[in-house]
Protein backbone atom coordinates (compact mmCIF):
# COMPACT_ATOMS: atom_id res chain seq x y z
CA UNK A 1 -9.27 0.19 24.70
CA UNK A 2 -7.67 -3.44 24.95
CA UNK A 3 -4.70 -3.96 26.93
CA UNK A 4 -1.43 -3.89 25.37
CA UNK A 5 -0.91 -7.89 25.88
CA UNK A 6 -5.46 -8.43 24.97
CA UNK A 7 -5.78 -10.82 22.18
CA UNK A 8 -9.01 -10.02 19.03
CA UNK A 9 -10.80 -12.66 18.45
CA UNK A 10 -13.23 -13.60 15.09
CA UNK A 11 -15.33 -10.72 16.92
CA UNK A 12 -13.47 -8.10 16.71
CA UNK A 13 -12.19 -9.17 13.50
CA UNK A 14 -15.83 -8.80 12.50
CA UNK A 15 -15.94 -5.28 14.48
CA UNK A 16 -12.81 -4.23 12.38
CA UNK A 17 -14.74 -4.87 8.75
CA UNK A 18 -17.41 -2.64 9.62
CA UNK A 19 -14.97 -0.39 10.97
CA UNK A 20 -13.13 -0.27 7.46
CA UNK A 21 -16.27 -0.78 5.05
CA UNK A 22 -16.30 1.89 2.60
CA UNK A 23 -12.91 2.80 3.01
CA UNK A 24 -10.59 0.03 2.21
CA UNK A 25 -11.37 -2.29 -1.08
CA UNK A 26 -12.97 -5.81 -0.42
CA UNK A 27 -10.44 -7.62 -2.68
CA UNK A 28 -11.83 -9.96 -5.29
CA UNK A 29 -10.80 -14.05 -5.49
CA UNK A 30 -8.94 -14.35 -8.93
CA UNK A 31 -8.71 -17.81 -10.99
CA UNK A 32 -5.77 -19.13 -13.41
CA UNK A 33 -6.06 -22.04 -15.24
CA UNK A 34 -2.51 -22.33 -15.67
CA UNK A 35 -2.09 -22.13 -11.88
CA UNK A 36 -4.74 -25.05 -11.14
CA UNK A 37 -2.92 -26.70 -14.11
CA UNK A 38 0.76 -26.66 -12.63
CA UNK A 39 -0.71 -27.23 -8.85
CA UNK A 40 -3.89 -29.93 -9.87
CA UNK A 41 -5.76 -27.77 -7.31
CA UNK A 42 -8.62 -25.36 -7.59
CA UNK A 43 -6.46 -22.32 -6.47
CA UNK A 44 -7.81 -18.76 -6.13
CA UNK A 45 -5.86 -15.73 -5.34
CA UNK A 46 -6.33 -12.70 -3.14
CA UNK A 47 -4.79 -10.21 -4.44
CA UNK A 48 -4.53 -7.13 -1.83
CA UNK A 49 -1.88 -5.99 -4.65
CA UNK A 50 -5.33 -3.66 -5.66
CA UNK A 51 -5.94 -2.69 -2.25
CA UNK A 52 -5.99 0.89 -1.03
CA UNK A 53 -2.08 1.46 -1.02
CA UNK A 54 -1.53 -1.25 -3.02
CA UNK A 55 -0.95 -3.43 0.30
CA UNK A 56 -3.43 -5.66 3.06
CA UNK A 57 -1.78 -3.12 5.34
CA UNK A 58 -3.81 -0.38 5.34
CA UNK A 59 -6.64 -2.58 6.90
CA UNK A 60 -5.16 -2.55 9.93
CA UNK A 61 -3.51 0.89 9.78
CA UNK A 62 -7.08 2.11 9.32
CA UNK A 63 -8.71 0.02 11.73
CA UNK A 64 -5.98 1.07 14.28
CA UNK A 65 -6.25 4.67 13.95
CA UNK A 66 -9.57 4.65 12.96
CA UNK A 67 -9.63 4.09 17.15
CA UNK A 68 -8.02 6.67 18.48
CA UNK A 69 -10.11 9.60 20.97
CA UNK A 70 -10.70 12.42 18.86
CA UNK A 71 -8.45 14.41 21.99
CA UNK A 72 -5.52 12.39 21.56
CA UNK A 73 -4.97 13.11 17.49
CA UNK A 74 -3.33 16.36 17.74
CA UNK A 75 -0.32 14.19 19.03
CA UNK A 76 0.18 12.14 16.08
CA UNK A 77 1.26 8.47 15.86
CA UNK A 78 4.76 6.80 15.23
CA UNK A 79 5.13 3.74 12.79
CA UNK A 80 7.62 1.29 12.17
CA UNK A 81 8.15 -0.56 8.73
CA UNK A 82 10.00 -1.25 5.27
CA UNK A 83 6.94 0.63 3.80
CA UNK A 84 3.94 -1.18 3.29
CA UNK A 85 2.71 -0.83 6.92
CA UNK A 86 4.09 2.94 6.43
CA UNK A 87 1.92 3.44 3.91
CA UNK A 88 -0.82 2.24 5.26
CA UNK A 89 -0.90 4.23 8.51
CA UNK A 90 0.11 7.43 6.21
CA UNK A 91 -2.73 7.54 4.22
CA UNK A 92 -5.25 6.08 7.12
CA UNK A 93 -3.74 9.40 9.30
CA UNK A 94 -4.36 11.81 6.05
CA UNK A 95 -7.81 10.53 6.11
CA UNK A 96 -8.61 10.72 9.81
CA UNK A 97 -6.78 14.06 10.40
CA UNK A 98 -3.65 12.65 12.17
CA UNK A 99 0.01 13.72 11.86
CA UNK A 100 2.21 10.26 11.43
CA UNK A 101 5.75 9.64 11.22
CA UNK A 102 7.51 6.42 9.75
CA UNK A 103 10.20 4.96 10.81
CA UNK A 104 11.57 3.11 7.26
CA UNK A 105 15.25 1.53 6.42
CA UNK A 106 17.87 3.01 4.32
CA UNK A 107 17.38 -0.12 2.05
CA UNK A 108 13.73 0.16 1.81
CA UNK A 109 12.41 0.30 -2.13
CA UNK A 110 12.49 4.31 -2.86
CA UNK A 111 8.55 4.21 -3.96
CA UNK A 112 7.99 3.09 -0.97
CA UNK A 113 9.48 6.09 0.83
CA UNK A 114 8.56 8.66 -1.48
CA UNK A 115 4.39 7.44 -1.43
CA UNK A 116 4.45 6.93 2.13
CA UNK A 117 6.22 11.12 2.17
CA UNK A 118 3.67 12.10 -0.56
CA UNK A 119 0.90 11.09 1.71
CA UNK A 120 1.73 13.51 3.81
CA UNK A 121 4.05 11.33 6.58
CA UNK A 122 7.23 12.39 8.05
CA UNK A 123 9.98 10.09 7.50
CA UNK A 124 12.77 9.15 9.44
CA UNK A 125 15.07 6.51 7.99
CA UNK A 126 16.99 3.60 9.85
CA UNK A 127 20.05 1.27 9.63
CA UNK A 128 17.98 -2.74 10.16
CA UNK A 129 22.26 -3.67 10.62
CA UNK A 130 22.70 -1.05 13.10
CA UNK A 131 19.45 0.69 14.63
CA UNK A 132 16.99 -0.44 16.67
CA UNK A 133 13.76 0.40 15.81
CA UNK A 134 11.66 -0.11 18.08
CA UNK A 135 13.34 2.22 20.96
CA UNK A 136 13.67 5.30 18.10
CA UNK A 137 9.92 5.06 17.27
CA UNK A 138 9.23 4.71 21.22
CA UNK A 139 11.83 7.41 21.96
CA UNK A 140 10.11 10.06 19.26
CA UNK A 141 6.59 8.95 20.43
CA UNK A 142 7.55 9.93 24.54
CA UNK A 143 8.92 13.10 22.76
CA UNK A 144 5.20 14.16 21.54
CA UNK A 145 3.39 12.16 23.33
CA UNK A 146 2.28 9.92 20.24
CA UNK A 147 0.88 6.52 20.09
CA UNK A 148 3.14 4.30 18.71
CA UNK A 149 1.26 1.76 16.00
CA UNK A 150 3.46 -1.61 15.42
CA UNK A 151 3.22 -3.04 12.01
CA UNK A 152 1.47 -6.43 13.62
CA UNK A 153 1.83 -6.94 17.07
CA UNK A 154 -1.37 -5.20 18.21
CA UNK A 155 -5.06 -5.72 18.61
CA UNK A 156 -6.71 -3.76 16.31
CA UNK A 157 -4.18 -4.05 13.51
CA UNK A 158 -4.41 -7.98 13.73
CA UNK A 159 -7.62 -7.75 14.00
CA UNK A 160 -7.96 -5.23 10.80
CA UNK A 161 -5.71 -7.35 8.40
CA UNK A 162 -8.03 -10.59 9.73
CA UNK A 163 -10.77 -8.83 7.72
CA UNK A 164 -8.85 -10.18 4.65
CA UNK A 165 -9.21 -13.93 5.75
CA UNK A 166 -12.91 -13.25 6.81
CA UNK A 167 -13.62 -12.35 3.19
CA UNK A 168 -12.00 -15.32 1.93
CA UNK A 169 -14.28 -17.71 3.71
CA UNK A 170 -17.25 -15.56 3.06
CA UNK A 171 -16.55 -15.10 -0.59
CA UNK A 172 -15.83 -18.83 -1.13
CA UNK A 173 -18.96 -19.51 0.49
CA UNK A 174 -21.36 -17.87 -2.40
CA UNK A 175 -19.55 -20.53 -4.33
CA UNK A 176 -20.37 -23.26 -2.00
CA UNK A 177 -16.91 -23.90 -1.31
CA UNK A 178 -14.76 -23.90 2.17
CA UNK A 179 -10.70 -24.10 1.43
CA UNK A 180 -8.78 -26.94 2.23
CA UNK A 181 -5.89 -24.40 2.74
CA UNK A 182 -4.83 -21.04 3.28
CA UNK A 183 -1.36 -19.48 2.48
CA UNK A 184 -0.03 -16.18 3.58
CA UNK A 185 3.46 -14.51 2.85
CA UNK A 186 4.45 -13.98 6.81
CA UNK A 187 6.73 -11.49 8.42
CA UNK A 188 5.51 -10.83 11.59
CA UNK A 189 2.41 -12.31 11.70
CA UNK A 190 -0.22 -9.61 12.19
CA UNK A 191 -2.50 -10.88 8.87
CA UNK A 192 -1.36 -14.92 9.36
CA UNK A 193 -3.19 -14.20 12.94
CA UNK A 194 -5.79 -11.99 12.15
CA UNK A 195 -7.21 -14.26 9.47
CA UNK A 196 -6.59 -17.34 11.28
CA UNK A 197 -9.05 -16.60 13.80
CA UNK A 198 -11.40 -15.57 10.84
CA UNK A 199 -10.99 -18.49 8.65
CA UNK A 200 -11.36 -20.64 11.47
CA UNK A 201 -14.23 -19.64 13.32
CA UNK A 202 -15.94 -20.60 10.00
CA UNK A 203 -13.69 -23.77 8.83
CA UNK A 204 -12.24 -25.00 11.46
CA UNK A 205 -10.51 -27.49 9.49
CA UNK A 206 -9.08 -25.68 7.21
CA UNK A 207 -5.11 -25.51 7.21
CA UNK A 208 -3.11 -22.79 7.56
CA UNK A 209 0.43 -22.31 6.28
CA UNK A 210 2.87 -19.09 6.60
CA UNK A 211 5.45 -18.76 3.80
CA UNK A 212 9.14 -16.75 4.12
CA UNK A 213 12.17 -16.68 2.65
CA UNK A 214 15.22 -18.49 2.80
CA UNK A 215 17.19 -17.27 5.66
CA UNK A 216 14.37 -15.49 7.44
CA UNK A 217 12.06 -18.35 8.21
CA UNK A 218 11.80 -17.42 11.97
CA UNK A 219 8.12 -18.34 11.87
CA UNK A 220 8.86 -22.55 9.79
CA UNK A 221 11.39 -22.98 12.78
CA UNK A 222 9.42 -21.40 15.78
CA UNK A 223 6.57 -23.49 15.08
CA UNK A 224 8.64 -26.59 15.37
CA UNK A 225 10.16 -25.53 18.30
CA UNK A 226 7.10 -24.26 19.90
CA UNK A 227 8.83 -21.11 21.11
CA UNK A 228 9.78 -18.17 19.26
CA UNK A 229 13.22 -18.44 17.47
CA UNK A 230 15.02 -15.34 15.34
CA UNK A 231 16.52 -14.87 12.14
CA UNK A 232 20.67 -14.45 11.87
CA UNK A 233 20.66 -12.02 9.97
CA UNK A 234 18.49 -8.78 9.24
CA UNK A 235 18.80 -8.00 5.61
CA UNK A 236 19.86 -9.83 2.19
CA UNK A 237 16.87 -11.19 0.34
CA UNK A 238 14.18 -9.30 -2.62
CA UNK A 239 11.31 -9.85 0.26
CA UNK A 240 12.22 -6.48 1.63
CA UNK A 241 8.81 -6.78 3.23
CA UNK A 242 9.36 -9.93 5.24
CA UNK A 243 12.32 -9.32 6.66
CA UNK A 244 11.58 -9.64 10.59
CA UNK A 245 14.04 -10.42 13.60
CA UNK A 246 11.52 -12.69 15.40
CA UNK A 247 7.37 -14.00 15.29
CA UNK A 248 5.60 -11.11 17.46
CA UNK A 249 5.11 -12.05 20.57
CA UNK A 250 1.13 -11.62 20.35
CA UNK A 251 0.76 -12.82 17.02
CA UNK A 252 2.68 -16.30 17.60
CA UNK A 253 0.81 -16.66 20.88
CA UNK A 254 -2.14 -17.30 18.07
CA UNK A 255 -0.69 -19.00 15.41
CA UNK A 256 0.99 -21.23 17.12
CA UNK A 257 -2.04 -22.58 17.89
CA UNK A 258 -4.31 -22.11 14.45
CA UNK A 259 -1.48 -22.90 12.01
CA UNK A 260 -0.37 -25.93 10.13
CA UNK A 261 3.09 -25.18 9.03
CA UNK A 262 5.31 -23.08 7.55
CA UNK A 263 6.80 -23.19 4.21
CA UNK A 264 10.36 -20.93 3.13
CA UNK A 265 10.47 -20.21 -0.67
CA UNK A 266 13.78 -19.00 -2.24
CA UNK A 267 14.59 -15.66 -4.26
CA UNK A 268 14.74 -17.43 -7.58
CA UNK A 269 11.07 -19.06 -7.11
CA UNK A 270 10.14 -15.53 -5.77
CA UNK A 271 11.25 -14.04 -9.16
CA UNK A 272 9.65 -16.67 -11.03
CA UNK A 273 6.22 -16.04 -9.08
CA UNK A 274 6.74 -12.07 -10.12
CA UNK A 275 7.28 -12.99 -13.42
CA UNK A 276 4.13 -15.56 -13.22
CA UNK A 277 1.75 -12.96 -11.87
CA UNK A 278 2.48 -10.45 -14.20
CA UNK A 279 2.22 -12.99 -17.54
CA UNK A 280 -1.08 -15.06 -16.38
CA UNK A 281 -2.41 -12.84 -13.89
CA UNK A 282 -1.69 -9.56 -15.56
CA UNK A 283 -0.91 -8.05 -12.32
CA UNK A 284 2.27 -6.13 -10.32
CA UNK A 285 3.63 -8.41 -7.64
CA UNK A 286 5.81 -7.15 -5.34
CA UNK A 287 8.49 -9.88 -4.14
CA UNK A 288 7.58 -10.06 -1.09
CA UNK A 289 3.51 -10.40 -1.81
CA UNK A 290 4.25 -13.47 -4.29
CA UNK A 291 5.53 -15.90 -1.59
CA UNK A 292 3.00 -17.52 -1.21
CA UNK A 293 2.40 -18.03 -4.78
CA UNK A 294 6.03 -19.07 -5.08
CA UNK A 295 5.16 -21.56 -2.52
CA UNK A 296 2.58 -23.13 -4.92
CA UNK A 297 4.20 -23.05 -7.87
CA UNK A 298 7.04 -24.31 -6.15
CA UNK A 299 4.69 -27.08 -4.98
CA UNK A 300 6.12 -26.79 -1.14
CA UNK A 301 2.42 -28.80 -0.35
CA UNK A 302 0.59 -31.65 -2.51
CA UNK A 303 -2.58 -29.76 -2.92
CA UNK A 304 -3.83 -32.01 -5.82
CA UNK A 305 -7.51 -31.50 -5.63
CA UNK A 306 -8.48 -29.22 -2.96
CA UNK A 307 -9.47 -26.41 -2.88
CA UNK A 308 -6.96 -23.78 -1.53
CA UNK A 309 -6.20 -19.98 -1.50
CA UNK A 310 -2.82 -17.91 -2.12
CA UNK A 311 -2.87 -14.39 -0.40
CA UNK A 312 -1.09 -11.90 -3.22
CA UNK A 313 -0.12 -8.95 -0.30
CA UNK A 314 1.51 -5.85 -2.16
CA UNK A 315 2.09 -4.76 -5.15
CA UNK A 316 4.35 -1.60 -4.54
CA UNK A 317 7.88 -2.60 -5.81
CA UNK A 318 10.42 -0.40 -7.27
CA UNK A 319 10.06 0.04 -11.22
CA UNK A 320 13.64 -0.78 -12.44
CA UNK A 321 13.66 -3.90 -10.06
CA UNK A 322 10.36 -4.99 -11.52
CA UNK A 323 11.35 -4.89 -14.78
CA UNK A 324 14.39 -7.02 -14.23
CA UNK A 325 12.30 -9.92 -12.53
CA UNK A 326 10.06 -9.82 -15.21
CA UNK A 327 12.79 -9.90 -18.05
């Protein structure tokens, strides 16, 4: 097993796709005309919204667990997240025969909680205001001796949600195209990384951009600094799924080096990306997986004619908020 500070590279990112082929959805690339109307690009869209979960994060919730001696299951695995990464490693453990708990704030969307419970995980909610996280997952994992599976800072889970950049590349390819530019909604940076070594083992020149919210663009301002900065606050926007503290410490060790920018897109261009997806697209768009579409629409980057891809990353939002973006 890699150390706890070992860095994946485009090979295991490789390794990780065969580990999750048959199991996890390879994700089509989607076209709007509309979309390379408003933007002047030719834009395609990923949209993990139809992955297994309805999220990119059961690629590496898979890949990670998928990893674990056969003699260490029995003990189970702890997981922190606002519920995409929750689902993800619940449904990977009901496949592979291993008891998980989640770790999930109060304010996290109830369908969240109640799929990642119906798939079979024990879940133990937290205050972001209040709790720390990270030392209650670690403190129940000591308990049962459980392996403790972060929602991005870690080998095989970067590696695993890099399987969704390799496709990118690979798919564009059949078409004879390479993308002038990649953008990802960010919140730690587990898929930004993963795919960035991906992408750019392939086309090297290809830039990379992370997109967050207003308020909680830790990732924009670290870049700029070159160090890692944190937010000032921990909760208050509709990307309930990009709200992190800080840029992990493993993952910005690699984008700091593969990425181009960052972008921050506000809650009223988020809800007009829902709304977007959902007329053109005919698809469910949680806030938090349109960012980067926001960004575009938003037209955050001249991308008049290139080629360029926008990562759609969930689609598991809360019915009654859904409807009132979309009204």
């Amino acid at each position: 097993m890699p150390s706890v500070l070992e860095l994946p590279t485009a090979a295991d990112v490789a390794d990780a796709a065969r580990a999750i082929s048959g199991v996890a959805l390879r994700t089509p690339l989607i076209t709007s005309p509309e979309l390379d109307a408003i933007t002047g690009a030719r834009v395609f869209l990923k949209p993990e919204t139809l992955q297994r979960t309805g999220s990119f994060k059961f690629r590496g919730a898979y890949n990670r667990l998928s990893r674990i001696p056969d003699d260490h299951k029995s003990a189970g695995v702890v997981a922190m997240s606002s519920g995409n990464h929750a689902l993800g490693v619940a449904t990977a453990a009901k496949l592979l025969g291993i008891r998980a708990t989640n770790l999930m704030p109060i304010d996290s969307p109830a369908t969240k909680r109640e799929r990642t419970a119906a798939a079979g995980a024990e879940v133990v909610l937290f205050d972001r205001e209040k709790d720390d996280r990270v030392a209650m997952a670690h403190a129940i994992a000591k308990e049962r001796g459980a392996v403790v599976v972060p929602p991005y800072d870690d080998f095989f889970i970067m590696a695993g949600q890099g399987t969704v950049g390799r496709e990118i590349v690979e798919d564009l390819g059949k078409l004879n195209l390479t993308p002038d530019a990649v953008f990802f909604p960010c919140g730690g940076g587990g898929l930004l990384a993963g795919s960035a070594l991906a992408i750019h083992e392939q086309a090297p020149s290809t830039d990379l951009y992370s997109v967050e919210p207003e308020e909680f663009d830790d990732h924009a301002r670290s870049f700029i600094a070159g160090e890692r900065l944190a937010n000032h606050k921990a909760s208050g926007s509709l990307c309930d799924g990009l709200l992190v503290s800080t840029p992990g410490e493993l993952t910005f060790s690699i984008n700091k080096r593969h990425v181009a920018g960052g972008l921050v897109v506000s809650d009223d261009e988020v809800r007009r990306a829902v709304a977007f997806a959902f007329r053109e697209l005919k698809l469910v768009v949680e806030p938090s997986g349109t960012a980067a579409l926001a960004a575009l629409l938003g037209k955050r980057i001249d991308v008049r004619g290139q080629t360029v891809v926008a990562v759609l990353t969930g689609g598991n939002v809360d019915p009654t908020l859904f409807a009132n973006l979309i009204s």
